[in-house]
Protein backbone atom coordinates (compact mmCIF):
# COMPACT_ATOMS: atom_id res chain seq x y z
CA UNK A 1 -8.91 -14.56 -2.74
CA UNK A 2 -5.53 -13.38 -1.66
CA UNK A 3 -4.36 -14.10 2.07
CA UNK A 4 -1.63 -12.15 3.51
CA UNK A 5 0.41 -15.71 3.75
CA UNK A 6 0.83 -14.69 0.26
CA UNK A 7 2.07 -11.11 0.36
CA UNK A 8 5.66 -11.38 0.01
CA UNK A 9 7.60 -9.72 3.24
CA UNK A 10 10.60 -8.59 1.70
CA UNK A 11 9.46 -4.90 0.58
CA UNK A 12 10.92 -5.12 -2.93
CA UNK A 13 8.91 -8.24 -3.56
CA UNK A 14 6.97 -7.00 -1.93
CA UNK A 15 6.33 -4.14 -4.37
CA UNK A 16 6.48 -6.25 -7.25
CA UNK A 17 3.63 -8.45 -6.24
CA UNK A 18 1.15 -5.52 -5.63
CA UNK A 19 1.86 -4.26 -9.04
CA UNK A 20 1.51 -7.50 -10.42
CA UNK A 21 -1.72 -8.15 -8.52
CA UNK A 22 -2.79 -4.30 -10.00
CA UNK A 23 -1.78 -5.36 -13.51
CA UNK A 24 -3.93 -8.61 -13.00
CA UNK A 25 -6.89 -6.94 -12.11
CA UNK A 26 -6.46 -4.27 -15.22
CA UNK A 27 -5.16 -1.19 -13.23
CA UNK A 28 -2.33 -0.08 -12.41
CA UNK A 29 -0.25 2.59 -9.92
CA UNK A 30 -0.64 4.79 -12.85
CA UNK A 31 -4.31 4.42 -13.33
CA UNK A 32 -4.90 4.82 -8.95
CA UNK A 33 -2.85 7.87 -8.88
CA UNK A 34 -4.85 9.16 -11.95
CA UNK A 35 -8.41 8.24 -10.22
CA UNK A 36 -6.99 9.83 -7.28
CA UNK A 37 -6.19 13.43 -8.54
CA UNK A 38 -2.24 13.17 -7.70
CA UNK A 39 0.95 12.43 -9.84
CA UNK A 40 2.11 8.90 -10.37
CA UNK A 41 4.91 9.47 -7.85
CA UNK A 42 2.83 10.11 -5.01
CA UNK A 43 1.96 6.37 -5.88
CA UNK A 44 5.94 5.39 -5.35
CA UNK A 45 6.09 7.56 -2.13
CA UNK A 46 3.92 4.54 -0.24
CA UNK A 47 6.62 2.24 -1.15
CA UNK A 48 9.63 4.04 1.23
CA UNK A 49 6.95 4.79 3.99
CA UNK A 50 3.55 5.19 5.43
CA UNK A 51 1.03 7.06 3.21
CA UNK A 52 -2.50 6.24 4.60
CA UNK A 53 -4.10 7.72 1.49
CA UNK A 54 -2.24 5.55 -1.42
CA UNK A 55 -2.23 2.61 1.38
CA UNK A 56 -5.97 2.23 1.22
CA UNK A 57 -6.15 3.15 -2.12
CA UNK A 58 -4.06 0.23 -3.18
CA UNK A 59 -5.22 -2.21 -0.48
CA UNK A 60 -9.17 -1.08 -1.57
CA UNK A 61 -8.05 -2.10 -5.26
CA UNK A 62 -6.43 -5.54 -4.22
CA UNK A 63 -9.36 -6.12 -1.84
CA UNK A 64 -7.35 -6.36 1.08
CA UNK A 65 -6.77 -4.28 4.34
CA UNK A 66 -4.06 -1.74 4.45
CA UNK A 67 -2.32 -3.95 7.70
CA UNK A 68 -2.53 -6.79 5.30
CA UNK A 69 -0.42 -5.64 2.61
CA UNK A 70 2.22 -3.35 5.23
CA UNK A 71 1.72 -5.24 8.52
CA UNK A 72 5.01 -3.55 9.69
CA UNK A 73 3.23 -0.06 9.83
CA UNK A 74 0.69 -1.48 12.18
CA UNK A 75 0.34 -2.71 15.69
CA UNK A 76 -1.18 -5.54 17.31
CA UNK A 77 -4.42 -3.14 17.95
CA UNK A 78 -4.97 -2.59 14.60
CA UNK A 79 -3.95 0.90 14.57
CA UNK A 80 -1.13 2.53 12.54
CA UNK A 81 2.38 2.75 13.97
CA UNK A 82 3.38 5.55 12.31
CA UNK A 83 5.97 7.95 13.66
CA UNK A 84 4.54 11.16 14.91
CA UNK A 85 6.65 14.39 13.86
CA UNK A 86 6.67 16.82 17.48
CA UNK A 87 5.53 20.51 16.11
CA UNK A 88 8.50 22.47 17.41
C-alpha cells in the first residue's frame, strides 16, 4: 500500500510516479480519460492545477485520497484550497 511518504513532492516527479503507479496497475492517463468521456488532455490539465474531477479520478485509481497525491491544493481541514475566480 502506498503512503504519501512516498509520493514524490517535486511536481514533475511527481507526475512521473503517478503514471508509473497507473502503468503498474495496467491503466493509464489515456485509459482514465477514455473511461471518463473526455480527451486525454483534460488528463494533463490536473498536472498545472486543480481539477477535482481528474484528481479523484486518478487518486480513486491509485487508491489514495486526492490530498494525498496534491497535498498543496488542500488545507489543514481537509478541504480544497483552490482559488475562487470573483464573477465580475
Amino acid at each position: 500500500m502506498t503512503t504519501s511518504n512516498e509520493i514524490p513532492k517535486d511536481s514533475e516527479l511527481r507526475w512521473e510516479w503517478i503514471k508509473f503507479q497507473l502503468r503498474a496497475r495496467d491503466t493509464s492517463l489515456s485509459k482514465l480519460a477514455k473511461a471518463l468521456g473526455v480527451e486525454r488532455n483534460a488528463m494533463n490539465n490536473v498536472k498545472r492545477g486543480p481539477y477535482p474531477r481528474m484528481e479523484r479520478a486518478i487518486a480513486l485509481a491509485l487508491k489514495l485520497e486526492p490530498e494525498d497525491i496534491w497535498p498543496e491544493r488542500w488545507g489543514n481541514d481537509g478541504q480544497p484550497s483552490r482559488p475562487r475566480n470573483p464573477k465580475p
